[in-house]
Protein backbone atom coordinates (compact mmCIF):
# COMPACT_ATOMS: atom_id res chain seq x y z
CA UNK A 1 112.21 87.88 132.97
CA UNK A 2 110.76 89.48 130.08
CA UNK A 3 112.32 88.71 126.57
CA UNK A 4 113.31 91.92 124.23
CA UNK A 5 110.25 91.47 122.19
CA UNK A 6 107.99 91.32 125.32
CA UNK A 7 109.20 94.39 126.70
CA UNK A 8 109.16 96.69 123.52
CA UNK A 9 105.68 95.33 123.46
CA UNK A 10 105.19 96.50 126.55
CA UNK A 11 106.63 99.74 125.53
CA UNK A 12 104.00 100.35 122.32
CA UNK A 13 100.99 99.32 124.75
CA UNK A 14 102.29 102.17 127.24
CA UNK A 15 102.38 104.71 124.88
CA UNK A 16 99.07 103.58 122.77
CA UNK A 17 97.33 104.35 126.32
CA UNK A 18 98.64 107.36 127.06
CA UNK A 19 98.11 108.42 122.96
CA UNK A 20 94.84 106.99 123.55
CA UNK A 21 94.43 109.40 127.02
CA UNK A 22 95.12 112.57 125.07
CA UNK A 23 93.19 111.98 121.99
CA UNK A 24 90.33 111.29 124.56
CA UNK A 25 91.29 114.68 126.70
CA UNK A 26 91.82 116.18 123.25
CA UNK A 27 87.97 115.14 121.92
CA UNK A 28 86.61 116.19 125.18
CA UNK A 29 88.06 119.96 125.31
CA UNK A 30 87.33 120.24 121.83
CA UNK A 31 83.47 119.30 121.68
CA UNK A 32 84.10 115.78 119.47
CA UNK A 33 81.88 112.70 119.73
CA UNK A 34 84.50 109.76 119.86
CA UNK A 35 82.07 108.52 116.89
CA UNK A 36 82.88 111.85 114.99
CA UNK A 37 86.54 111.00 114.81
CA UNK A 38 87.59 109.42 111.03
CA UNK A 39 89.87 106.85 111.21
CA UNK A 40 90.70 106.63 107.40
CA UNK A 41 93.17 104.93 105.65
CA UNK A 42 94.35 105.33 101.75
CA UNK A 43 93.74 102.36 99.57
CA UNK A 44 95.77 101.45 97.33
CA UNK A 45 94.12 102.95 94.21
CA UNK A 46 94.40 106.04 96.41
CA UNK A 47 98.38 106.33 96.66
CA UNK A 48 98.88 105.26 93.74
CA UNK A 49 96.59 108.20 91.76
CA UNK A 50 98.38 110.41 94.43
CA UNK A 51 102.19 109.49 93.45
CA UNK A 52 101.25 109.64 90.04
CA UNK A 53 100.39 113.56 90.95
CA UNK A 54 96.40 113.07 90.18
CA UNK A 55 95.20 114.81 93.51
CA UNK A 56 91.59 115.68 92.23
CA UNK A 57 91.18 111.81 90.96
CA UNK A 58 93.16 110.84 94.13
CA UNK A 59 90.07 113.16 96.18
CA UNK A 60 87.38 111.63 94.10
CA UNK A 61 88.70 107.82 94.85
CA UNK A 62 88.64 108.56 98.18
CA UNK A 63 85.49 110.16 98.84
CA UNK A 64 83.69 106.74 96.74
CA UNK A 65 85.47 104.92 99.13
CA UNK A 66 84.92 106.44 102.45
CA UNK A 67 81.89 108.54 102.33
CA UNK A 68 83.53 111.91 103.88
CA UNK A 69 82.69 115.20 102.50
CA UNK A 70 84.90 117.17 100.04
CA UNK A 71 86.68 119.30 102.64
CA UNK A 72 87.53 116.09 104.85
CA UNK A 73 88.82 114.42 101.96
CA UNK A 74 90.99 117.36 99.97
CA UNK A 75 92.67 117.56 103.86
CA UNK A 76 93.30 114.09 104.24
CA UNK A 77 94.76 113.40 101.14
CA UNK A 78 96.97 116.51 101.47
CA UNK A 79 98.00 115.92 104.65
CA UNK A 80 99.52 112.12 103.27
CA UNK A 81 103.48 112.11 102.33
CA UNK A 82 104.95 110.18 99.71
């Protein structure tokens, strides 16, 4: 018998793999390398210039720190919620 924190675990994996199936189904219909996908994160630095409301310092931090292009990183860092 599983314990409660074995079977929620179980739970997470099931849905990672099927998140994981339509990201890959999603990629696929749409033309996109699975190396083309960012997986970005905000840094600290990054979300803290954003809750302070600097979005173009915020944009700038993030594209020193990542590498993406302008575009990429104006969406990203619009797209975040704090």
């Amino acid at each position: 018998m599983m314990s409660d924190n074995e079977q929620e675990l179980e739970k997470i994996r099931a849905r990672l793999e099927k998140l994981e199936t339509q990201m890959s189904y999603l990629c696929r219909n749409l033309g996109i390398g699975s190396e083309e996908v960012p997986t970005w994160n905000a840094s600290a630095t990054v979300v803290n210039l954003i809750r302070k409301g600097d979005k173009i310092a915020a944009i700038k931090a993030f594209i020193d720190e990542t590498g993406a292009n302008l575009k990429d990183a104006k969406d990203y860092i619009e797209s975040l919620k704090f």
